[in-house]
PDB file of N, CA and C in Angstrom:
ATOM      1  N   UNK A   1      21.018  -3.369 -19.686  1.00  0.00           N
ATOM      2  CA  UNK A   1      20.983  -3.865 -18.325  1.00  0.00           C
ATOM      3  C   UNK A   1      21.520  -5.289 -18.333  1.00  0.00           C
ATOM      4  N   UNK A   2      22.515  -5.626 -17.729  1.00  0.00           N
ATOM      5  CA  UNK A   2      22.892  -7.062 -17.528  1.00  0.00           C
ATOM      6  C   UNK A   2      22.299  -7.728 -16.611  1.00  0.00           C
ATOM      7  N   UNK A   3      22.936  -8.971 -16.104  1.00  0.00           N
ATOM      8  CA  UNK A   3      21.654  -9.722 -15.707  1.00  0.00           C
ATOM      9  C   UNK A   3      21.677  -9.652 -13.916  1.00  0.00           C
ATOM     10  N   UNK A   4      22.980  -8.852 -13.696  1.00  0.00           N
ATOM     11  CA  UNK A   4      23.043  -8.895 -11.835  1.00  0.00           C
ATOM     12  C   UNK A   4      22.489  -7.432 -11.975  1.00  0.00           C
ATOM     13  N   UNK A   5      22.494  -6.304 -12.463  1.00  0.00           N
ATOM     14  CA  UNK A   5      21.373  -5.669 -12.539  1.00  0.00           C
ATOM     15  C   UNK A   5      19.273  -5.961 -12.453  1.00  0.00           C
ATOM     16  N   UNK A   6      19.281  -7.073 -13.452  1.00  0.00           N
ATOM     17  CA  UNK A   6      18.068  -7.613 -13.365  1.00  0.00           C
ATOM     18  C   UNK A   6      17.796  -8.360 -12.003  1.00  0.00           C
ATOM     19  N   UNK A   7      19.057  -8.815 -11.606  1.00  0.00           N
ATOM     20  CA  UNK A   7      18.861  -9.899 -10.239  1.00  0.00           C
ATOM     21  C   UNK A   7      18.556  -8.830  -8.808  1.00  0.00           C
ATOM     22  N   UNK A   8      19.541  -7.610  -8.951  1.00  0.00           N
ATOM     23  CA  UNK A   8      19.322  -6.649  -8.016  1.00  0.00           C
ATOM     24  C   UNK A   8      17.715  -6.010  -8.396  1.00  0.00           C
ATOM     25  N   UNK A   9      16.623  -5.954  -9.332  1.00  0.00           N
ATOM     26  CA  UNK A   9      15.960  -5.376  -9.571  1.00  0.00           C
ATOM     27  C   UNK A   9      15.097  -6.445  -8.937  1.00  0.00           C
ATOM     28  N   UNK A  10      14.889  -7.771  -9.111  1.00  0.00           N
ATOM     29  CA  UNK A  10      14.129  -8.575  -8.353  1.00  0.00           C
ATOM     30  C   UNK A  10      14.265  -8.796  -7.183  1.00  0.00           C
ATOM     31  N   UNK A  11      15.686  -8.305  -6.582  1.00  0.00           N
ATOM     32  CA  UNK A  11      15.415  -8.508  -5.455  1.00  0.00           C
ATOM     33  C   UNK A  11      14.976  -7.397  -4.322  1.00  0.00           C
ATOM     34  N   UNK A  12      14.726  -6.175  -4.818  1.00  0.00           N
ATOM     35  CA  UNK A  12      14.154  -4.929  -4.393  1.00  0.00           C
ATOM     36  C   UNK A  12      12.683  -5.168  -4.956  1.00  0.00           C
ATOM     37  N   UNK A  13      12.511  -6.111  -5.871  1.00  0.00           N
ATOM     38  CA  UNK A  13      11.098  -6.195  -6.501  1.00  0.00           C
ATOM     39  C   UNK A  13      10.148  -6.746  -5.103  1.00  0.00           C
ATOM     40  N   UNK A  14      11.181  -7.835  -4.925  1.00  0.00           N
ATOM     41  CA  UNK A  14      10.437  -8.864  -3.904  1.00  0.00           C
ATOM     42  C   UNK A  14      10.439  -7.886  -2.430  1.00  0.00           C
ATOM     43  N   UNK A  15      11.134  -7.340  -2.167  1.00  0.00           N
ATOM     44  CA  UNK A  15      11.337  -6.664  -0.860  1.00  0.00           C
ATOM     45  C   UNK A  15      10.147  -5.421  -0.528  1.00  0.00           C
ATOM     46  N   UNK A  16       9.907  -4.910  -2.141  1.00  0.00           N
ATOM     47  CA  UNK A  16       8.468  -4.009  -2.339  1.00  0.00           C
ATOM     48  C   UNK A  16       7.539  -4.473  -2.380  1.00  0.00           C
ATOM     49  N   UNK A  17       7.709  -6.273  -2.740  1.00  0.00           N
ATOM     50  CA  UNK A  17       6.413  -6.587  -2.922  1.00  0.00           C
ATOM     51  C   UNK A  17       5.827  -7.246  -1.175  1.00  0.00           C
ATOM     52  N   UNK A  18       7.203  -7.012  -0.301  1.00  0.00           N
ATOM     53  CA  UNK A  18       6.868  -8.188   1.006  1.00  0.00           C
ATOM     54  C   UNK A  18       5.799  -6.349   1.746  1.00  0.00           C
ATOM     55  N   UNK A  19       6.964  -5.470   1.445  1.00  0.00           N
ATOM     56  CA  UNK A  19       6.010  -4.172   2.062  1.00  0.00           C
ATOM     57  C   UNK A  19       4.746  -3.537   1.556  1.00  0.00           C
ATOM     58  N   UNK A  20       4.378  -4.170   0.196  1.00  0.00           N
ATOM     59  CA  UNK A  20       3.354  -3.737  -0.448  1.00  0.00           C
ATOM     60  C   UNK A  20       2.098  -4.550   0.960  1.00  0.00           C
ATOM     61  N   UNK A  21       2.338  -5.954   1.060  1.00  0.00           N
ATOM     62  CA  UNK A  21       1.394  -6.740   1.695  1.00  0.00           C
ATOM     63  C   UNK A  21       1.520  -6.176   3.211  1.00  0.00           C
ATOM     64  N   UNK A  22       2.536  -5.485   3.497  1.00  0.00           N
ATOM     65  CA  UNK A  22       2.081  -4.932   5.245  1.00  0.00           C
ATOM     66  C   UNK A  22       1.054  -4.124   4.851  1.00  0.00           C
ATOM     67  N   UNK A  23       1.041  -2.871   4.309  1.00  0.00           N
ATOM     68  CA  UNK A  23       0.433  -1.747   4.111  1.00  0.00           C
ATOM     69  C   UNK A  23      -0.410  -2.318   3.784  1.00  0.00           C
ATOM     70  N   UNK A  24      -1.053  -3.810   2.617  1.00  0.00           N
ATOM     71  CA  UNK A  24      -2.340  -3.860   2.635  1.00  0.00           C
ATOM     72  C   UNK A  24      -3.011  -4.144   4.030  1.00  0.00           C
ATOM     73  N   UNK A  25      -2.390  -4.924   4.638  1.00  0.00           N
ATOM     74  CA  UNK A  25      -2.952  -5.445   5.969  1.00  0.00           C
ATOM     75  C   UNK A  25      -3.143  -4.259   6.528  1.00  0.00           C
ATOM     76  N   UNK A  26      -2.160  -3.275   7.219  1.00  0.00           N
ATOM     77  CA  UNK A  26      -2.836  -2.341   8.123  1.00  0.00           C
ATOM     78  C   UNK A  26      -3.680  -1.273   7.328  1.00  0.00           C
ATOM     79  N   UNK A  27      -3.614  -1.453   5.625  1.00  0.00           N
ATOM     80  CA  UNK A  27      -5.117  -0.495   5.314  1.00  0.00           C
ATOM     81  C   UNK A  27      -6.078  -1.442   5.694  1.00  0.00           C
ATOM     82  N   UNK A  28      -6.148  -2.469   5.559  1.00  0.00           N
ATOM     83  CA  UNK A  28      -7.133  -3.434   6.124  1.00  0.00           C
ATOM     84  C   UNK A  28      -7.778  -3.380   7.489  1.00  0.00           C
ATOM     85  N   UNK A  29      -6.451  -3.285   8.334  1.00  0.00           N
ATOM     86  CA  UNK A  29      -7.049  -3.232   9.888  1.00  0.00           C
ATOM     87  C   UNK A  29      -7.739  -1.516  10.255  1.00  0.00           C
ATOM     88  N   UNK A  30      -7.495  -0.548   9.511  1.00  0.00           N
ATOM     89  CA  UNK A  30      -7.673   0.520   9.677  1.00  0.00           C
ATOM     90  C   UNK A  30      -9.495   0.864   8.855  1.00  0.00           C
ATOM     91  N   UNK A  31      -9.276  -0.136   7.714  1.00  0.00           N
ATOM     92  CA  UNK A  31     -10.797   0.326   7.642  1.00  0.00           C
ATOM     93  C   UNK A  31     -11.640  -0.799   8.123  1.00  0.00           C
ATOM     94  N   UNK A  32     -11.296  -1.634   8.929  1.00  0.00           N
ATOM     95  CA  UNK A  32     -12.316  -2.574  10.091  1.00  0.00           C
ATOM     96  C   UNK A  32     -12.372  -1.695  11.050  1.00  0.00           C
ATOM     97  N   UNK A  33     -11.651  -0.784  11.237  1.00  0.00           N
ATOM     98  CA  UNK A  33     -11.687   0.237  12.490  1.00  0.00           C
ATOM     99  C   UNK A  33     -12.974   1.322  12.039  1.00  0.00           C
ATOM    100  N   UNK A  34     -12.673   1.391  10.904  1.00  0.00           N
ATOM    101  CA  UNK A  34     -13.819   2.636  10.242  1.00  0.00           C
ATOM    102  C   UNK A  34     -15.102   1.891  10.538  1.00  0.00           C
ATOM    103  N   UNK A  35     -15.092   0.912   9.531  1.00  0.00           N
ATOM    104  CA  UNK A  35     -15.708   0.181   9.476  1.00  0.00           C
ATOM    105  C   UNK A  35     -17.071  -0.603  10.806  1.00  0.00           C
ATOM    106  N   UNK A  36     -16.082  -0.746  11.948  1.00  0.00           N
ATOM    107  CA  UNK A  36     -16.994  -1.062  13.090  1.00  0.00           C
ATOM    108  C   UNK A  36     -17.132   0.275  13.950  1.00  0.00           C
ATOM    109  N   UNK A  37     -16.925   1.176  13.839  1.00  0.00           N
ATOM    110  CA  UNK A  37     -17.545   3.139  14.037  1.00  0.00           C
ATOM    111  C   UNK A  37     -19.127   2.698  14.335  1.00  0.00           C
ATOM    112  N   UNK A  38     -19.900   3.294  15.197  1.00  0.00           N
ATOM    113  CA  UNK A  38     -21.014   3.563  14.591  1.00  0.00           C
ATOM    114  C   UNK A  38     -20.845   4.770  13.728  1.00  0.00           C
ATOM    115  N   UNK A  39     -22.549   4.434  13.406  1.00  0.00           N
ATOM    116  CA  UNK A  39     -22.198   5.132  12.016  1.00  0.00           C
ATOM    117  C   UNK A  39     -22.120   6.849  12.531  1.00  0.00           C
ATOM    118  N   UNK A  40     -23.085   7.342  13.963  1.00  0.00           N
ATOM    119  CA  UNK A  40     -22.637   8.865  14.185  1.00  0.00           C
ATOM    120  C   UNK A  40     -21.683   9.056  14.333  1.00  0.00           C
ATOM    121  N   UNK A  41     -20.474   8.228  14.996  1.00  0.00           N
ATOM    122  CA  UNK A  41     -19.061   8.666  14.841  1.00  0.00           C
ATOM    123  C   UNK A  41     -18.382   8.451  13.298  1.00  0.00           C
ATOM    124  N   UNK A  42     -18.785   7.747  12.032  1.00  0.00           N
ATOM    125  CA  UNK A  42     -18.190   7.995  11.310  1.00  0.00           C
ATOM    126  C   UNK A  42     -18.613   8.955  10.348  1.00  0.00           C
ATOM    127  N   UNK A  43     -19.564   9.827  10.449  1.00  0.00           N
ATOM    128  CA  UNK A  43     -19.983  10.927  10.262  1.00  0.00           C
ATOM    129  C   UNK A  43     -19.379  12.289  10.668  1.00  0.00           C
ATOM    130  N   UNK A  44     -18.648  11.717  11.745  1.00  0.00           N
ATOM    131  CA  UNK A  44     -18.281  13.175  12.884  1.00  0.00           C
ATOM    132  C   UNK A  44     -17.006  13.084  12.435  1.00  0.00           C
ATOM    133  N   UNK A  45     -15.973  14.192  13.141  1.00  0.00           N
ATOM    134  CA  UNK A  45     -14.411  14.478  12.783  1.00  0.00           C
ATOM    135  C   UNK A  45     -13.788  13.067  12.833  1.00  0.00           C
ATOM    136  N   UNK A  46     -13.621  12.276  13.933  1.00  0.00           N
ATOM    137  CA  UNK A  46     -12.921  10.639  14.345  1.00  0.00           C
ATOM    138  C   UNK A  46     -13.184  10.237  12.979  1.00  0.00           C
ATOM    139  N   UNK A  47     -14.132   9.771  12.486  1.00  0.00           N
ATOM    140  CA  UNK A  47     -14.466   9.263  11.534  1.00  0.00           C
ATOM    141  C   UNK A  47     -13.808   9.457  10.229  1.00  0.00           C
ATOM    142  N   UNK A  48     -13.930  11.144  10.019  1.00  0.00           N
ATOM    143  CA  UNK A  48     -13.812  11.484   8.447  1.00  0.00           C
ATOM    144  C   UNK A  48     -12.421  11.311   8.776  1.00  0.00           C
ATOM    145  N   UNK A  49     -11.534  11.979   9.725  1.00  0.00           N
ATOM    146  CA  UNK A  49     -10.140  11.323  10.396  1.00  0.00           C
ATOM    147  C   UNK A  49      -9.698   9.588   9.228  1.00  0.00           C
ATOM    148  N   UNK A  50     -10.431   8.973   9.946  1.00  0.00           N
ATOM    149  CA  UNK A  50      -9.962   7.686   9.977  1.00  0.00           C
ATOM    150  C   UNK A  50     -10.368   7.016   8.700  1.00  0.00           C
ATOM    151  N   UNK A  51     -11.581   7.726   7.728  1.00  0.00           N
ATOM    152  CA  UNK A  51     -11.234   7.457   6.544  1.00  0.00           C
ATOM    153  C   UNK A  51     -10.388   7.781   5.754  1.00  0.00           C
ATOM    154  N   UNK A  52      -9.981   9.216   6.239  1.00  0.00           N
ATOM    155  CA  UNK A  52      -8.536  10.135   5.587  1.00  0.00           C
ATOM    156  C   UNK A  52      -7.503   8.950   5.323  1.00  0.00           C
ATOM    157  N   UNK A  53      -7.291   8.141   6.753  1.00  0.00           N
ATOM    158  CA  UNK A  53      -6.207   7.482   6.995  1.00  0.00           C
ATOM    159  C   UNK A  53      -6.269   6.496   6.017  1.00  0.00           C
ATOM    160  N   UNK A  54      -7.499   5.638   5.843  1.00  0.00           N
ATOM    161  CA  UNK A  54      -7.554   4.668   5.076  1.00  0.00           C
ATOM    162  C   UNK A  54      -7.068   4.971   3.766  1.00  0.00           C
ATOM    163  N   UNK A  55      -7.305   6.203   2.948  1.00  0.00           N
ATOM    164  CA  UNK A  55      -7.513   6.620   1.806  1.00  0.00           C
ATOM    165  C   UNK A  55      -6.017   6.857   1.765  1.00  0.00           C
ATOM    166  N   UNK A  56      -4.851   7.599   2.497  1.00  0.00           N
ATOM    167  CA  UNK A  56      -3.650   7.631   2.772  1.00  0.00           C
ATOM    168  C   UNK A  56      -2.851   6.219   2.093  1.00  0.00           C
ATOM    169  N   UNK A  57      -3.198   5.578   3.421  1.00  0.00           N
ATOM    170  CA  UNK A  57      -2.761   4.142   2.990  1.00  0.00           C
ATOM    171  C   UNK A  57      -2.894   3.485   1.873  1.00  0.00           C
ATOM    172  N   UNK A  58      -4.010   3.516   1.704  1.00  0.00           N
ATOM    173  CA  UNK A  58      -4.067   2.795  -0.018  1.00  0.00           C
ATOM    174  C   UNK A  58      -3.454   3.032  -1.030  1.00  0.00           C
ATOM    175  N   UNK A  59      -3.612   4.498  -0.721  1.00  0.00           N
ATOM    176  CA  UNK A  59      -2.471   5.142  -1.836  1.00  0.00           C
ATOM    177  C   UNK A  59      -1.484   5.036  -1.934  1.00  0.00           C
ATOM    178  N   UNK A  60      -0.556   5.010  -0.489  1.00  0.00           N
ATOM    179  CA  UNK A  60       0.951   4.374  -0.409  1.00  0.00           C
ATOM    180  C   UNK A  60       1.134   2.957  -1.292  1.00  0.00           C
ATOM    181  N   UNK A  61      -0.060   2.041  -0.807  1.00  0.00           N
ATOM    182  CA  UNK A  61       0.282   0.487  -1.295  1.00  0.00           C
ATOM    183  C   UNK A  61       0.193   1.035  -2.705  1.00  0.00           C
ATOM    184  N   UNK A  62      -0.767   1.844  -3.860  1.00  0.00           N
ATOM    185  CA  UNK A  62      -0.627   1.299  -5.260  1.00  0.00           C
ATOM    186  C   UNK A  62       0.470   2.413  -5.463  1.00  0.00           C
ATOM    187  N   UNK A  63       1.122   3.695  -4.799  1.00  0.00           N
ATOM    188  CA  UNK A  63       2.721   3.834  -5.085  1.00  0.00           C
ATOM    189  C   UNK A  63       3.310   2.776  -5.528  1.00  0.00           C
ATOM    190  N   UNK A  64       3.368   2.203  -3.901  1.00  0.00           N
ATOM    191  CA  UNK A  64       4.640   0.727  -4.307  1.00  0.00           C
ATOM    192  C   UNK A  64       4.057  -0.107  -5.585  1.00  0.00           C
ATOM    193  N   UNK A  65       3.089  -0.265  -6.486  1.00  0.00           N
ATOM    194  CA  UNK A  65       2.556  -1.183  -7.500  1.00  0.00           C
ATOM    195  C   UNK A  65       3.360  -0.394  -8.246  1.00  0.00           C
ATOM    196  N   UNK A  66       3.172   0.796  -8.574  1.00  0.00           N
ATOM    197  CA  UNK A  66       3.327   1.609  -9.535  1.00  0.00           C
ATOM    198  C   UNK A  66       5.373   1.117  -9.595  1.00  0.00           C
ATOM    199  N   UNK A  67       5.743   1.587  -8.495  1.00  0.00           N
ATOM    200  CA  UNK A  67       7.064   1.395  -8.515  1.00  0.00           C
ATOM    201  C   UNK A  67       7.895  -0.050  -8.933  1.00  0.00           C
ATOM    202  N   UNK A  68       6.836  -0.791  -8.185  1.00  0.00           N
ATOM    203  CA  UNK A  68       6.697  -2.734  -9.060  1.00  0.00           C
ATOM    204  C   UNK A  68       6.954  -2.801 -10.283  1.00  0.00           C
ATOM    205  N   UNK A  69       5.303  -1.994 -10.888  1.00  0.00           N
ATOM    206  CA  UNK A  69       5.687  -2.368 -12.246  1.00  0.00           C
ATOM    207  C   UNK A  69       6.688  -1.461 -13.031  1.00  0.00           C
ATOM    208  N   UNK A  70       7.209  -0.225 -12.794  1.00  0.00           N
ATOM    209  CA  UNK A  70       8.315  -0.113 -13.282  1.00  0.00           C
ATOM    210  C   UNK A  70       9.668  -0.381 -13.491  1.00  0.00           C
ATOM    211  N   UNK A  71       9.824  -0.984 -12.018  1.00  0.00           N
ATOM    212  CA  UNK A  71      11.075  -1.746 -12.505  1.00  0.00           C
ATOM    213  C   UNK A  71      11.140  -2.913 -13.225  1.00  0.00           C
ATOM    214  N   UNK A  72       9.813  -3.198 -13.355  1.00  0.00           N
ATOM    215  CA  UNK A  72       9.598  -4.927 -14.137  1.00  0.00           C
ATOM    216  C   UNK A  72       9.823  -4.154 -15.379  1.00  0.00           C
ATOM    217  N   UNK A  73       9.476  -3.158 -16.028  1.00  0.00           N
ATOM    218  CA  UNK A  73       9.419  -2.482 -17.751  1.00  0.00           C
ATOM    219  C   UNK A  73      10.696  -2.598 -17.633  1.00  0.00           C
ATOM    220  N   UNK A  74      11.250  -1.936 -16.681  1.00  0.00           N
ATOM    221  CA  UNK A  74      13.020  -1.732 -17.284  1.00  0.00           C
ATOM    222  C   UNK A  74      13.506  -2.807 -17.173  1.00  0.00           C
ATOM    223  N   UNK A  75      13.126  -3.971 -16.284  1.00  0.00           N
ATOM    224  CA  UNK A  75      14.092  -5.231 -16.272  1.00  0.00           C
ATOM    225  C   UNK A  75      13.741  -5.701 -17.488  1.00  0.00           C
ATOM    226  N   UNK A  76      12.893  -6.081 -18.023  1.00  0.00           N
ATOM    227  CA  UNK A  76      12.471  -6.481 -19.663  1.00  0.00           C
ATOM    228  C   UNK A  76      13.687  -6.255 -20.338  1.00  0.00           C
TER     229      UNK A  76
END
C-alpha cells in the first residue's frame, strides 16, 4: 500500500468516524425515548418496538468500528 492509498484510507477513516458519532447520538436520542416510556408502555408492543430500534442502531455504530478498525490493520 503506498502512502495516497493510506491518505485515501484516512480519509474515509475520518468520514466513518464523523458517521459513527451521528448514529451514536440518535441511538442516544432513541433510548431517552425508551427510556422516558412509562414503564407499562415499555412493556407493551411501542416499547419492545423501540428497544428493537435501539438495539438496531447500536449495532450499525459498532459495524462502522469494526470497519474503522480494519482499515487501520491494512493501513499499517
Amino acid at each position: 500500500m503506498n502512502k495516497q492509498q493510506r491518505k485515501q484510507i484516512e480519509a474515509i477513516n475520518a468520514a466513518l468516524c464523523d458517521l459513527r458519532s451521528q448514529i451514536e447520538t440518535l441511538q442516544s436520542d432513541e433510548q431517552d425515548k425508551y427510556d422516558n416510556m412509562p414503564e407499562s408502555i415499555q412493556g407493551g408492543d411501542k416499547g419492545s418496538k423501540q428497544e428493537e430500534v435501539c438495539g438496531e442502531i447500536d449495532s450499525a455504530a459498532d459495524a462502522i468500528t469494526e470497519v474503522i478498525d480494519a482499515l487501520e490493520r491494512a493501513a499499517e
